[in-house]
N, C-alpha and C. Protein backbone atom coordinates (compact mmCIF):
# COMPACT_ATOMS: atom_id res chain seq x y z
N UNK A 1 -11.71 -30.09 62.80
CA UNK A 1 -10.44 -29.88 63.47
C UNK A 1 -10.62 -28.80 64.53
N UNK A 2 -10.01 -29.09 65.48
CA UNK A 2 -10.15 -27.80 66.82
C UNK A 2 -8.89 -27.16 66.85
N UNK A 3 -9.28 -26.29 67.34
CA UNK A 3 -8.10 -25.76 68.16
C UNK A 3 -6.95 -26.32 68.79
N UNK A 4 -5.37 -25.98 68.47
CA UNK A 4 -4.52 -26.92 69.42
C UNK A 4 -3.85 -25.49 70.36
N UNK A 5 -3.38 -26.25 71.10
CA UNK A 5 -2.50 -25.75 71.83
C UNK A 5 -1.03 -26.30 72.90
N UNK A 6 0.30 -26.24 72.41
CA UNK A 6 1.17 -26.82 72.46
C UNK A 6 2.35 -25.88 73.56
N UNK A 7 3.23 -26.62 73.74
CA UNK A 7 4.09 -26.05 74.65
C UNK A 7 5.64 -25.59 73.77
N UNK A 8 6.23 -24.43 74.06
CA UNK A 8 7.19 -24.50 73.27
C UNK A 8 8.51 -24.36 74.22
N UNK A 9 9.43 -24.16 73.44
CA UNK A 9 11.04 -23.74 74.97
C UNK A 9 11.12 -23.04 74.69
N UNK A 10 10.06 -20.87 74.60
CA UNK A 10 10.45 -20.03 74.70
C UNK A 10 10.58 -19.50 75.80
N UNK A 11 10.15 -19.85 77.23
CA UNK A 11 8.49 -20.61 77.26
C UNK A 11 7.46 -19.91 76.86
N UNK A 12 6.33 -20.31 75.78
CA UNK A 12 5.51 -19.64 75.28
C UNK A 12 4.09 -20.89 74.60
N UNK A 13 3.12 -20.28 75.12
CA UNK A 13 2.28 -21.32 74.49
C UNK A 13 1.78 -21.23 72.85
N UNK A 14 1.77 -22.46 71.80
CA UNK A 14 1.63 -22.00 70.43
C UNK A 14 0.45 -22.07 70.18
N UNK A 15 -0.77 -20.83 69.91
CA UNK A 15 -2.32 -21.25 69.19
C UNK A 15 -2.23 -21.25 67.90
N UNK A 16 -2.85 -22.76 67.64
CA UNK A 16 -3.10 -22.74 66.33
C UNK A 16 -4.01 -22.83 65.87
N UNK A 17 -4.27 -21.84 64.92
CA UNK A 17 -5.97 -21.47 64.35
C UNK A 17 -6.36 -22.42 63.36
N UNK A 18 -7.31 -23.45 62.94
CA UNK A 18 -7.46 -24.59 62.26
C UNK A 18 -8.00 -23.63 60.57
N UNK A 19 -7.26 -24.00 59.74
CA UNK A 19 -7.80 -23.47 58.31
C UNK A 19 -9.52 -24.02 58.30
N UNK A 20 -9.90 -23.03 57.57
CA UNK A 20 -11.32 -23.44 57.10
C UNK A 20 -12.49 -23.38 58.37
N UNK A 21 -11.94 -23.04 59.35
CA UNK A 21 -13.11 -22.50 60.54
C UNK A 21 -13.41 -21.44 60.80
N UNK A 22 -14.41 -21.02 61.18
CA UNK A 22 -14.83 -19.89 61.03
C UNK A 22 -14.35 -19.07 62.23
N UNK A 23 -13.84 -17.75 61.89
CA UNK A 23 -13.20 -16.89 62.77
C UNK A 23 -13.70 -17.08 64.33
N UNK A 24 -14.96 -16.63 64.35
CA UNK A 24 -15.64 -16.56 65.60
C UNK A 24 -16.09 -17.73 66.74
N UNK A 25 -15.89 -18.86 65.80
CA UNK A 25 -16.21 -20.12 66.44
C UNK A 25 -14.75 -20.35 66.78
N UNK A 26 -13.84 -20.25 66.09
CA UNK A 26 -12.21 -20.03 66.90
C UNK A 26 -12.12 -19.48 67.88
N UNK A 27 -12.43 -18.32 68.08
CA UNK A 27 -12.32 -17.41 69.00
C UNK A 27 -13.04 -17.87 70.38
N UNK A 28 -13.99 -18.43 70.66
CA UNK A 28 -15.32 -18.65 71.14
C UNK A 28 -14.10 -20.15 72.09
N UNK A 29 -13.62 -21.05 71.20
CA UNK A 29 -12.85 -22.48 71.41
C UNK A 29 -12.08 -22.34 72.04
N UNK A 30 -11.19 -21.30 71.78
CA UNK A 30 -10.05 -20.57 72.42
C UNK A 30 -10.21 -19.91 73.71
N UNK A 31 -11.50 -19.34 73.91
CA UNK A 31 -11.70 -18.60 75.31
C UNK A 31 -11.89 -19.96 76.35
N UNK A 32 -12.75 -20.65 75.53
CA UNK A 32 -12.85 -21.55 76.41
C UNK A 32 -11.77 -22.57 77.04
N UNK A 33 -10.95 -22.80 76.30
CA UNK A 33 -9.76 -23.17 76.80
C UNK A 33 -8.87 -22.28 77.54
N UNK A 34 -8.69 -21.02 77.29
CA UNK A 34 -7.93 -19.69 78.14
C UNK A 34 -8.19 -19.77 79.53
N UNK A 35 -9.69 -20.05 79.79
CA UNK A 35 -10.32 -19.94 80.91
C UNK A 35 -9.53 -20.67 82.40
N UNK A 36 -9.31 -21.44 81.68
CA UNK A 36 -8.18 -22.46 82.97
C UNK A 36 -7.06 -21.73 83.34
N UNK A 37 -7.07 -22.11 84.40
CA UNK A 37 -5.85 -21.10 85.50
C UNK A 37 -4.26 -21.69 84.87
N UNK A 38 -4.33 -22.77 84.15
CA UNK A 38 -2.99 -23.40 83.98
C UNK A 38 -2.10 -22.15 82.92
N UNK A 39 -3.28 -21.33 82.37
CA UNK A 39 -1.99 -20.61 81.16
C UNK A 39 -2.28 -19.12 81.34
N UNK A 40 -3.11 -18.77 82.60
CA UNK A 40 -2.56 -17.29 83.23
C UNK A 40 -1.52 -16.97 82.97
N UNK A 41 -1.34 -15.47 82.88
CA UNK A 41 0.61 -15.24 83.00
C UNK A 41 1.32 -15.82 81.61
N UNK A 42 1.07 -16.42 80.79
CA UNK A 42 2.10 -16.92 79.57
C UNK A 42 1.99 -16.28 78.49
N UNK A 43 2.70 -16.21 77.78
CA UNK A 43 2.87 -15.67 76.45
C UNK A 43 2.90 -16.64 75.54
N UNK A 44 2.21 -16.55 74.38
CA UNK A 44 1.13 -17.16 73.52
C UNK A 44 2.31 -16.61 71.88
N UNK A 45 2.21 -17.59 70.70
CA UNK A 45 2.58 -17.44 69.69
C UNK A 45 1.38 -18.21 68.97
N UNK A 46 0.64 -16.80 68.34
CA UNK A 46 -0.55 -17.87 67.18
C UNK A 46 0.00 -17.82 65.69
N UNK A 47 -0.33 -19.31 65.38
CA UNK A 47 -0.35 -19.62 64.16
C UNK A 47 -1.51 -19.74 63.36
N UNK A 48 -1.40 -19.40 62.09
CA UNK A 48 -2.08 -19.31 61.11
C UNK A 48 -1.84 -19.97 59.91
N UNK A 49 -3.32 -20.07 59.07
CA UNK A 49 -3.05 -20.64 57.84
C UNK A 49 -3.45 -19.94 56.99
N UNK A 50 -4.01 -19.07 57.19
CA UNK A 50 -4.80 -17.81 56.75
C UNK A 50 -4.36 -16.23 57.05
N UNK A 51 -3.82 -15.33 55.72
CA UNK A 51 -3.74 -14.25 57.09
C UNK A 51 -4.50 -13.31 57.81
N UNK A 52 -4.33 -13.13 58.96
CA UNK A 52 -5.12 -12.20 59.41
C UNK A 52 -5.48 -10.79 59.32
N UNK A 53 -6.65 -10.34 59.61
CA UNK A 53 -6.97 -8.76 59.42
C UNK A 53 -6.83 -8.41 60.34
N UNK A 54 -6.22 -6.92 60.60
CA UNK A 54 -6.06 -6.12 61.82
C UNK A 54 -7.22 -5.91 63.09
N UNK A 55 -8.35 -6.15 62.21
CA UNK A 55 -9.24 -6.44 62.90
C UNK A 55 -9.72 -7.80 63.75
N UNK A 56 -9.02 -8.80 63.53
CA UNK A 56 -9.36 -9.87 64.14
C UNK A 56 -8.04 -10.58 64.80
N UNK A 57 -6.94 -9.59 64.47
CA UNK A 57 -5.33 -9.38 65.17
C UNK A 57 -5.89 -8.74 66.83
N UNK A 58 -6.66 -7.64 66.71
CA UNK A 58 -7.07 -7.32 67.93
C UNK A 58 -7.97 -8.03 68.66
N UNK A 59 -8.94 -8.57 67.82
CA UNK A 59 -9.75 -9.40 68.98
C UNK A 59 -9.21 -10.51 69.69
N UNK A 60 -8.05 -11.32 68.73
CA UNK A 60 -7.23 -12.57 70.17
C UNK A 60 -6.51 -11.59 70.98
N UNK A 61 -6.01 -10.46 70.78
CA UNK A 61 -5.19 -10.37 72.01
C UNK A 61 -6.10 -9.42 72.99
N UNK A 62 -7.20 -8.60 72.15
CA UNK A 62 -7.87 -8.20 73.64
C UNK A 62 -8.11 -9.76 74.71
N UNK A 63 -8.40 -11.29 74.02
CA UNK A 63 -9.17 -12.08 74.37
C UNK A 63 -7.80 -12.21 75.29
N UNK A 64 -6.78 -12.54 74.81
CA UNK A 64 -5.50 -13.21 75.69
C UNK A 64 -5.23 -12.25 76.98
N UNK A 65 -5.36 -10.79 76.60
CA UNK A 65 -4.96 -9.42 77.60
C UNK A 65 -6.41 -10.27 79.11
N UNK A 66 -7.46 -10.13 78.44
CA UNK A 66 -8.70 -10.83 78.89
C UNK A 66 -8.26 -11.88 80.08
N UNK A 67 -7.59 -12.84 79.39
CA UNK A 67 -7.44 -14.16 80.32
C UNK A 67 -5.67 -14.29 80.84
N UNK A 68 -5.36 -13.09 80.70
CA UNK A 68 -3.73 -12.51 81.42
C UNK A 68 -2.79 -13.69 81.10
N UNK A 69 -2.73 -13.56 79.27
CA UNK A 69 -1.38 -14.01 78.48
C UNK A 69 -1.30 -12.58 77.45
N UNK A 70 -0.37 -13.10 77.14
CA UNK A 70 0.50 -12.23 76.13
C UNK A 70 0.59 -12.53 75.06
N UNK A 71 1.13 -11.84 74.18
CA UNK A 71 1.44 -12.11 72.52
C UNK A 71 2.79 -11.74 72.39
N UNK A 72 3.30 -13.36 71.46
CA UNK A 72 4.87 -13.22 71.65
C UNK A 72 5.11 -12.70 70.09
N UNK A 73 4.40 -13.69 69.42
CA UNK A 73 4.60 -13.22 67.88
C UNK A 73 3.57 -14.07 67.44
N UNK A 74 3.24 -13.80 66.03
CA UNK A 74 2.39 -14.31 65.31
C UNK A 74 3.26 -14.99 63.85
N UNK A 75 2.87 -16.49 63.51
CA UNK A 75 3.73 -17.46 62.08
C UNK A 75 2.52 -17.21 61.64
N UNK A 76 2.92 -17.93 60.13
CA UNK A 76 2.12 -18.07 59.32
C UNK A 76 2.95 -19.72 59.37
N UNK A 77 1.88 -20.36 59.37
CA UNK A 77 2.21 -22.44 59.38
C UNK A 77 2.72 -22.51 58.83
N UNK A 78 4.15 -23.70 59.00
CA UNK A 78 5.03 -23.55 58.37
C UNK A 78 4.17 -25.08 57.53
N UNK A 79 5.15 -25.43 56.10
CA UNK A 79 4.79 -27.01 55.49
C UNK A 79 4.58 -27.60 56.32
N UNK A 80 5.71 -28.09 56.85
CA UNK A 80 6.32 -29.32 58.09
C UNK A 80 4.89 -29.40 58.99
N UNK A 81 4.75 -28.23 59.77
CA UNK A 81 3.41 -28.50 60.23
C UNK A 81 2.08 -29.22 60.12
N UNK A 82 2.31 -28.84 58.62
CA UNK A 82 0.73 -29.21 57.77
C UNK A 82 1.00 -30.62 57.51
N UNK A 83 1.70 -31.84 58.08
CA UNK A 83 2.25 -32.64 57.88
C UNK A 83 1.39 -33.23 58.86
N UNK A 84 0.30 -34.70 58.11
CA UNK A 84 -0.27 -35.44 59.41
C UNK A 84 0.56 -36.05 60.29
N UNK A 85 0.59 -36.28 61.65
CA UNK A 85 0.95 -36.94 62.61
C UNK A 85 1.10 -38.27 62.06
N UNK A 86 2.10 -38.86 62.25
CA UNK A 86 2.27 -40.39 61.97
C UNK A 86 1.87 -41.47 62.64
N UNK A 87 1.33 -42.52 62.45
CA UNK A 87 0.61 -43.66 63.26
C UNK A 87 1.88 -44.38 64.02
N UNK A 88 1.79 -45.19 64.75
CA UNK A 88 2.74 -46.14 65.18
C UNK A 88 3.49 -46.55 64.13
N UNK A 89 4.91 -47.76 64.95
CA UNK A 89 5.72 -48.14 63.95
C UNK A 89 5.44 -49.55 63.70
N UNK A 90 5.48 -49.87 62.44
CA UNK A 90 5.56 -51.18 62.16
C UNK A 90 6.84 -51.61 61.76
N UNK A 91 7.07 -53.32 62.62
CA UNK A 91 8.00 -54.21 62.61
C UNK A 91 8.07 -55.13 61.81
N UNK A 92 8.88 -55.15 60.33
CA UNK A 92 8.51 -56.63 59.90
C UNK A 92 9.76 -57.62 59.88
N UNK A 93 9.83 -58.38 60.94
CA UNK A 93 10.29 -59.28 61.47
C UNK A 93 11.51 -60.36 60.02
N UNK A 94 11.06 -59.81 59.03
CA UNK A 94 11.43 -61.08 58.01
C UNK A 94 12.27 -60.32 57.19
N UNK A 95 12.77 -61.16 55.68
CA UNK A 95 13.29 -60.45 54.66
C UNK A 95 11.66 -60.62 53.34
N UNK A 96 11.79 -58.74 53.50
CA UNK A 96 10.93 -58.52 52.10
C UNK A 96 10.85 -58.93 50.67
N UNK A 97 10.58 -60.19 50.29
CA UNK A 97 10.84 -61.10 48.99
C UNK A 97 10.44 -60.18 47.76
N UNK A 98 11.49 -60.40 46.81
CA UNK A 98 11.21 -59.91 45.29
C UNK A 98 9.34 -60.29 45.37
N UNK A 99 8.58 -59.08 45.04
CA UNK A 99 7.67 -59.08 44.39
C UNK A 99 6.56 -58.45 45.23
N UNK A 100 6.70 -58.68 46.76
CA UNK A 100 6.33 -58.49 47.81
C UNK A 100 5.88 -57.06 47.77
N UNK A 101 4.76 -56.75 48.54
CA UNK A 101 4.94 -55.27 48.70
C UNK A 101 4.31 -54.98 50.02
N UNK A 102 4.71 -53.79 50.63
CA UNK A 102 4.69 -53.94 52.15
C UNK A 102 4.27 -51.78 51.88
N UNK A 103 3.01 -52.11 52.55
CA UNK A 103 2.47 -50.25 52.55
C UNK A 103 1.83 -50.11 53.61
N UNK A 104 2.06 -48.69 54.44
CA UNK A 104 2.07 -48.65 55.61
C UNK A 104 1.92 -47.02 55.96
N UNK A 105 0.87 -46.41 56.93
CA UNK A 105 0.93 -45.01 57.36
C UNK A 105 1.58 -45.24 58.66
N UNK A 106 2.63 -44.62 58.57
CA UNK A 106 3.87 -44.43 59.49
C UNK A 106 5.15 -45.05 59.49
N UNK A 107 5.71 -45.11 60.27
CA UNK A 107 7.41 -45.71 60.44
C UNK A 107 7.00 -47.34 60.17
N UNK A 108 8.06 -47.43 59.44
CA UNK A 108 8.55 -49.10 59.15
C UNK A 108 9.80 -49.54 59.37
N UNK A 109 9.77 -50.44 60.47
CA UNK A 109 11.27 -51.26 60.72
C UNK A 109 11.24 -52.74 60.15
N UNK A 110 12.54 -53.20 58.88
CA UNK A 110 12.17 -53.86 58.42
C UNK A 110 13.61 -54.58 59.21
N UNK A 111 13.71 -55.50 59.85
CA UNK A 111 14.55 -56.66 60.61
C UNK A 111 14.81 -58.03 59.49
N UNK A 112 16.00 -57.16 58.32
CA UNK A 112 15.81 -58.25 57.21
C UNK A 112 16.24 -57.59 56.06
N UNK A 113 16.23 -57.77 55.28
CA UNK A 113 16.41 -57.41 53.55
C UNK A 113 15.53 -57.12 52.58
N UNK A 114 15.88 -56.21 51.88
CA UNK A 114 14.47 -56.09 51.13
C UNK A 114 15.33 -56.28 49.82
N UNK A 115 14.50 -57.44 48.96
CA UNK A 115 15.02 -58.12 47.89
C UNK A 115 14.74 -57.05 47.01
N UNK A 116 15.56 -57.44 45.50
CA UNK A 116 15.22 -56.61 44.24
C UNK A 116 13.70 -57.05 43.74
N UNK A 117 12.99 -55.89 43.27
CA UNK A 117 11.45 -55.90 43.04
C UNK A 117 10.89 -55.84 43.97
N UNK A 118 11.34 -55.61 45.64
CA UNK A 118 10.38 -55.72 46.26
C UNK A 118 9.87 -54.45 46.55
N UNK A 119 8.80 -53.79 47.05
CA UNK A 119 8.08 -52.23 47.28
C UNK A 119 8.12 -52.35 48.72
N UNK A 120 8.83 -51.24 49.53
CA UNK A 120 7.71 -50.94 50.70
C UNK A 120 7.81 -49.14 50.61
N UNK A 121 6.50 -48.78 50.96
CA UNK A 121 6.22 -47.61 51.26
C UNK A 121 5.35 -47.12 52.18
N UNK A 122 6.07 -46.19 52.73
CA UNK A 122 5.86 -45.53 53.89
C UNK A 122 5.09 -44.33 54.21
N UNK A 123 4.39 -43.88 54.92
CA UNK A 123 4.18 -42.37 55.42
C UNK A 123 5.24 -41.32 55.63
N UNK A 124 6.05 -42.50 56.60
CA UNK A 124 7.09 -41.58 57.55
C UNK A 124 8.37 -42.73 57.16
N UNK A 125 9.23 -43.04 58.44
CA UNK A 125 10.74 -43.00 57.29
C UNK A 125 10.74 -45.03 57.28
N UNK A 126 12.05 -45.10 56.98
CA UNK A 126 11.56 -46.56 56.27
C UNK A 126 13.03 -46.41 57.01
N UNK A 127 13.38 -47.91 57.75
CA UNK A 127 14.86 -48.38 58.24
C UNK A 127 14.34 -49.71 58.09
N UNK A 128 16.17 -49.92 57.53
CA UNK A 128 16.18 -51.45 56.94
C UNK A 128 17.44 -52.34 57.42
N UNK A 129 17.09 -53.07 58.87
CA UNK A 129 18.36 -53.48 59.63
C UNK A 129 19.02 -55.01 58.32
N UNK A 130 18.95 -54.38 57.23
CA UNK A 130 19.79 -55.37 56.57
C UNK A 130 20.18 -54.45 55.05
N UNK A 131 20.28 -55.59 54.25
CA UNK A 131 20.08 -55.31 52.62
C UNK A 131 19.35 -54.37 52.05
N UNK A 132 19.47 -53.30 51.76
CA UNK A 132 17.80 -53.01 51.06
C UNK A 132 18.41 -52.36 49.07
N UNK A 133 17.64 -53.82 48.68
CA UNK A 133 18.29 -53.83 47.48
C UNK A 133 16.49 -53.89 46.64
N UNK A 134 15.44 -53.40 47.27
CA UNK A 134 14.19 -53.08 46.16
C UNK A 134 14.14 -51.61 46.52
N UNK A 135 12.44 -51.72 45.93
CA UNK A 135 12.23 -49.97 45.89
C UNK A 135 11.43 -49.50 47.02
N UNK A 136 11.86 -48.71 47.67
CA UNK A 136 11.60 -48.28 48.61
C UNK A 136 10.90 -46.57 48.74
N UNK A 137 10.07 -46.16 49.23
CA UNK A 137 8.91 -44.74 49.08
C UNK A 137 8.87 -44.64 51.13
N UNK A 138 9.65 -43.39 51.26
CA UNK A 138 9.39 -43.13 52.40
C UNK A 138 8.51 -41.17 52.14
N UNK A 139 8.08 -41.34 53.53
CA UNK A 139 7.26 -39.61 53.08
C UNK A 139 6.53 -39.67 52.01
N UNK A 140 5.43 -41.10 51.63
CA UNK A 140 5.01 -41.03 50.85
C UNK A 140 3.24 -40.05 50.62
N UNK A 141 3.07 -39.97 51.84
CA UNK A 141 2.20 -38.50 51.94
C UNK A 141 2.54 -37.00 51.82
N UNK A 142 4.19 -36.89 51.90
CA UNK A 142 4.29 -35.89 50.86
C UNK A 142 4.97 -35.49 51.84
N UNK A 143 5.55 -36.11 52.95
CA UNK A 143 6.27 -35.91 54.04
C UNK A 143 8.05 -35.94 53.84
N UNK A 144 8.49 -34.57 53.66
CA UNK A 144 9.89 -34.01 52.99
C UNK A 144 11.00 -34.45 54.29
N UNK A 145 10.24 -34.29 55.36
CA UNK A 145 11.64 -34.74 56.74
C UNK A 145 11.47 -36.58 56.66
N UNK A 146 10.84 -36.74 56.20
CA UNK A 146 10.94 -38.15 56.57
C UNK A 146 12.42 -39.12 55.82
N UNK A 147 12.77 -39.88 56.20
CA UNK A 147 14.24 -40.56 56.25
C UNK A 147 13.99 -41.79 55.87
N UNK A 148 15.37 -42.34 55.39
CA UNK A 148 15.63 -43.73 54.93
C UNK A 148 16.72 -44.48 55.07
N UNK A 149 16.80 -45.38 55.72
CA UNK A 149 18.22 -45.84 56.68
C UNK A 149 18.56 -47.30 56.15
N UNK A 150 19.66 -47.30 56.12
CA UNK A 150 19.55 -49.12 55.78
C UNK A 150 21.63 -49.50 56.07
N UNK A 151 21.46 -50.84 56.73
CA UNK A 151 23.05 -51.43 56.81
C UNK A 151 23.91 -51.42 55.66
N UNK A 152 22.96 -51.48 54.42
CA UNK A 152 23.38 -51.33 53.34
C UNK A 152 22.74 -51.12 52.64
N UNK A 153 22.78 -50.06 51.55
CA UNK A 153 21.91 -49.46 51.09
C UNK A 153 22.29 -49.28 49.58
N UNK A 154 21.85 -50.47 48.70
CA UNK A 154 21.60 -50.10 47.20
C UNK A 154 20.64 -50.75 46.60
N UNK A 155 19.62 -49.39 46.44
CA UNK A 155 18.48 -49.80 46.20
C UNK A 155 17.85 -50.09 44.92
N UNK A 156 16.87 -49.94 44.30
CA UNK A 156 16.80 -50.14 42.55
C UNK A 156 16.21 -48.52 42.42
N UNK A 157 15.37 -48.37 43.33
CA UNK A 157 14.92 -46.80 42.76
C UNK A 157 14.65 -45.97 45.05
N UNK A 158 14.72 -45.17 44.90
CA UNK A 158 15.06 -44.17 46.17
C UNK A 158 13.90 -43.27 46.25
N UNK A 159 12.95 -43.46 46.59
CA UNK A 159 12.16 -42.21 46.94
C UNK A 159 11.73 -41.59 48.51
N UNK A 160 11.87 -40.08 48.28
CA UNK A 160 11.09 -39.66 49.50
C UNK A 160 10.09 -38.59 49.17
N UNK A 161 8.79 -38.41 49.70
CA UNK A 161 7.93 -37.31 49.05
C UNK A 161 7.64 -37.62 47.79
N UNK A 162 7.94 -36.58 46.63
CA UNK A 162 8.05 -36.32 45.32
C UNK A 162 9.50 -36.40 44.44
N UNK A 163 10.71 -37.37 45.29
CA UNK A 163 12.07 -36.61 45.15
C UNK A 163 12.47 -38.24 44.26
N UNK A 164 12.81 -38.45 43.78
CA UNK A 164 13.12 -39.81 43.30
C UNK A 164 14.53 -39.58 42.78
N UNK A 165 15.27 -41.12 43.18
CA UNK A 165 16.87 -41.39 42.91
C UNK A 165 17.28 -42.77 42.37
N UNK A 166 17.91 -43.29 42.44
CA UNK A 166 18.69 -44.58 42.21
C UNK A 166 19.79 -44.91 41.96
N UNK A 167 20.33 -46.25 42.03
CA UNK A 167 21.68 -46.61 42.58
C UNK A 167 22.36 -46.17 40.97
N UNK A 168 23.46 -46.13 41.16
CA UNK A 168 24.80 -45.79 40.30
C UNK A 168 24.26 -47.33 39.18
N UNK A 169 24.60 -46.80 37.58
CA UNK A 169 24.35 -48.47 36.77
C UNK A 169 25.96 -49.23 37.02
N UNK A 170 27.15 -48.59 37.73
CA UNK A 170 28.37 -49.25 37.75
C UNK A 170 28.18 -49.27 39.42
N UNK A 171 27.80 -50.78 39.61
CA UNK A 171 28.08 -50.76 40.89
C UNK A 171 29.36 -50.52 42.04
N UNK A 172 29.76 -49.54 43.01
CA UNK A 172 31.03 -49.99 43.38
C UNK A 172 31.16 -50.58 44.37
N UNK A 173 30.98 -51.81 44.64
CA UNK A 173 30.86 -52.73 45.84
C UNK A 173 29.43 -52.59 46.86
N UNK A 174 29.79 -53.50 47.80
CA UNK A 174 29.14 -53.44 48.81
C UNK A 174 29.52 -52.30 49.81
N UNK A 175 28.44 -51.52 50.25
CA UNK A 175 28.37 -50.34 51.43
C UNK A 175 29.28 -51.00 52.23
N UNK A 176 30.51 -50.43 52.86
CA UNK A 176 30.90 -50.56 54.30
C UNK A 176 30.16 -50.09 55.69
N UNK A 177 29.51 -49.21 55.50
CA UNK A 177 28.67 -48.45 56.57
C UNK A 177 27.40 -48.26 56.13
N UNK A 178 26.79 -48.19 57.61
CA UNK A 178 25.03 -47.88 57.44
C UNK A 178 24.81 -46.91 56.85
N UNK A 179 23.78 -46.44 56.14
CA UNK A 179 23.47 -45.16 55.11
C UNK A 179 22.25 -44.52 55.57
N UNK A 180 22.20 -43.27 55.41
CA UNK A 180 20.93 -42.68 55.59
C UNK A 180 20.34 -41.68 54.26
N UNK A 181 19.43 -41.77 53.71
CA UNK A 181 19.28 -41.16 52.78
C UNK A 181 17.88 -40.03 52.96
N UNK A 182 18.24 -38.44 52.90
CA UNK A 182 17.26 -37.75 53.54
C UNK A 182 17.08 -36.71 51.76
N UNK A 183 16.21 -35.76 52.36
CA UNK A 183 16.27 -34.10 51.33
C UNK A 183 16.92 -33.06 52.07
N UNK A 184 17.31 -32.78 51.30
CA UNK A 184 17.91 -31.29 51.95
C UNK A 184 18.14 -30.64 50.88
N UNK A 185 17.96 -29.30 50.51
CA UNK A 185 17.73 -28.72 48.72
C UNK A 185 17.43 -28.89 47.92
N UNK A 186 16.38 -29.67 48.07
CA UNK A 186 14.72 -30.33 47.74
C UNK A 186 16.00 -31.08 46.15
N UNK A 187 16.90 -31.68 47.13
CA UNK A 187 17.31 -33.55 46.35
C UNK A 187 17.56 -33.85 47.69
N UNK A 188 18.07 -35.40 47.01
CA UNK A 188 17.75 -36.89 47.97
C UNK A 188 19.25 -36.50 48.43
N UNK A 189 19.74 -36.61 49.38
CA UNK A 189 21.40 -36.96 49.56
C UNK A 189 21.33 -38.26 50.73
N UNK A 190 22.87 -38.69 50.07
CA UNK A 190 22.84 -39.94 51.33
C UNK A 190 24.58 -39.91 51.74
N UNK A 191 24.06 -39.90 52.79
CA UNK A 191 25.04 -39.92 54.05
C UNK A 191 25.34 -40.78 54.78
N UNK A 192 26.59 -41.11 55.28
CA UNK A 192 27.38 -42.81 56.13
C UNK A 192 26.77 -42.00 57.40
N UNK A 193 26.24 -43.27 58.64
CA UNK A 193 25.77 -42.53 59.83
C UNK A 193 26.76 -43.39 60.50
């Protein structure tokens, strides 16, 4: 893993130091990228996964003072971060049949119904432009923002991450409105959108 470097709306550029590399070969990655005239003049927020020693607190910013940026503040990585990037989205065109199972790294748009018994699970969030009456696993890499949407939404079992739910055993009708089902106080809640 290298070095990133991202844009933020402080305006401030974010370095992020890759866990498990060695200090000096960071440092070394980083100059070399500094070197370009594009991030003269800016102020810099590094992140970490590790914390730092006062001693190696001074060597990025002599390096940044060096290549005329600044230091805005220093994080420690948040979860969310440590969260792989998601692949493209997949479309499945049909209704998901009892028994079926549909697994996937990244977004899934399912154009259809997902029958009782059927599985799909996701990386990232799962939307279901119909029925979604099986079991459904969104954020199944452990991804807590990831979402679950459906026209109607009663499912047999609800998961996102590690968070698991399911429908009421007294059904009360059919959903009038589209549903979204997210975490927020590490439970599932679901909300009319």
């Amino acid at each position: 893993m290298s070095i990133e470097i991202k844009g933020a709306t402080v305006p401030a550029l974010v370095i992020r130091l890759p866990k498990n590399k060695d200090f000096d070969k960071s440092l070394k990655e980083l100059e070399n990228k500094l070197s370009s005239a594009f991030f003269k003049g800016s102020l810099a927020i590094i992140e970490h996964d590790e914390n730092l020693s006062k001693e190696e607190k001074e060597k990025i910013e002599n390096l940044l003072k060096k290549h005329n940026t600044g230091i805005l503040a220093y994080r420690q990585s948040s979860k969310a971060n440590s969260v792989k990037e998601k692949k493209s989205l997949k479309i499945i065109n049909k209704t998901v049949r009892s028994g079926q199972r549909v697994e996937y790294d990244g977004d899934v748009l399912i154009i259809g119904d997902v029958n009782p018994d059927a599985y799909v699970i996701a990386s990232g969030n799962i939307i279901v432009m119909g029925t979604l009456r099986g079991i459904v696993h969104a954020g199944a890499n452990g991804d807590e923002t990831a979402v679950i949407m459906a026209l109607k939404l009663k499912p047999q079992q609800l998961r996102i991450a590690s968070y698991i739910t399911r429908s009421p055993d007294e059904p009360s009708g059919e959903p009038e409105y589209p549903e979204k089902a997210f975490i927020e106080n590490q439970q599932i809640f679901i909300e009319k959108i």
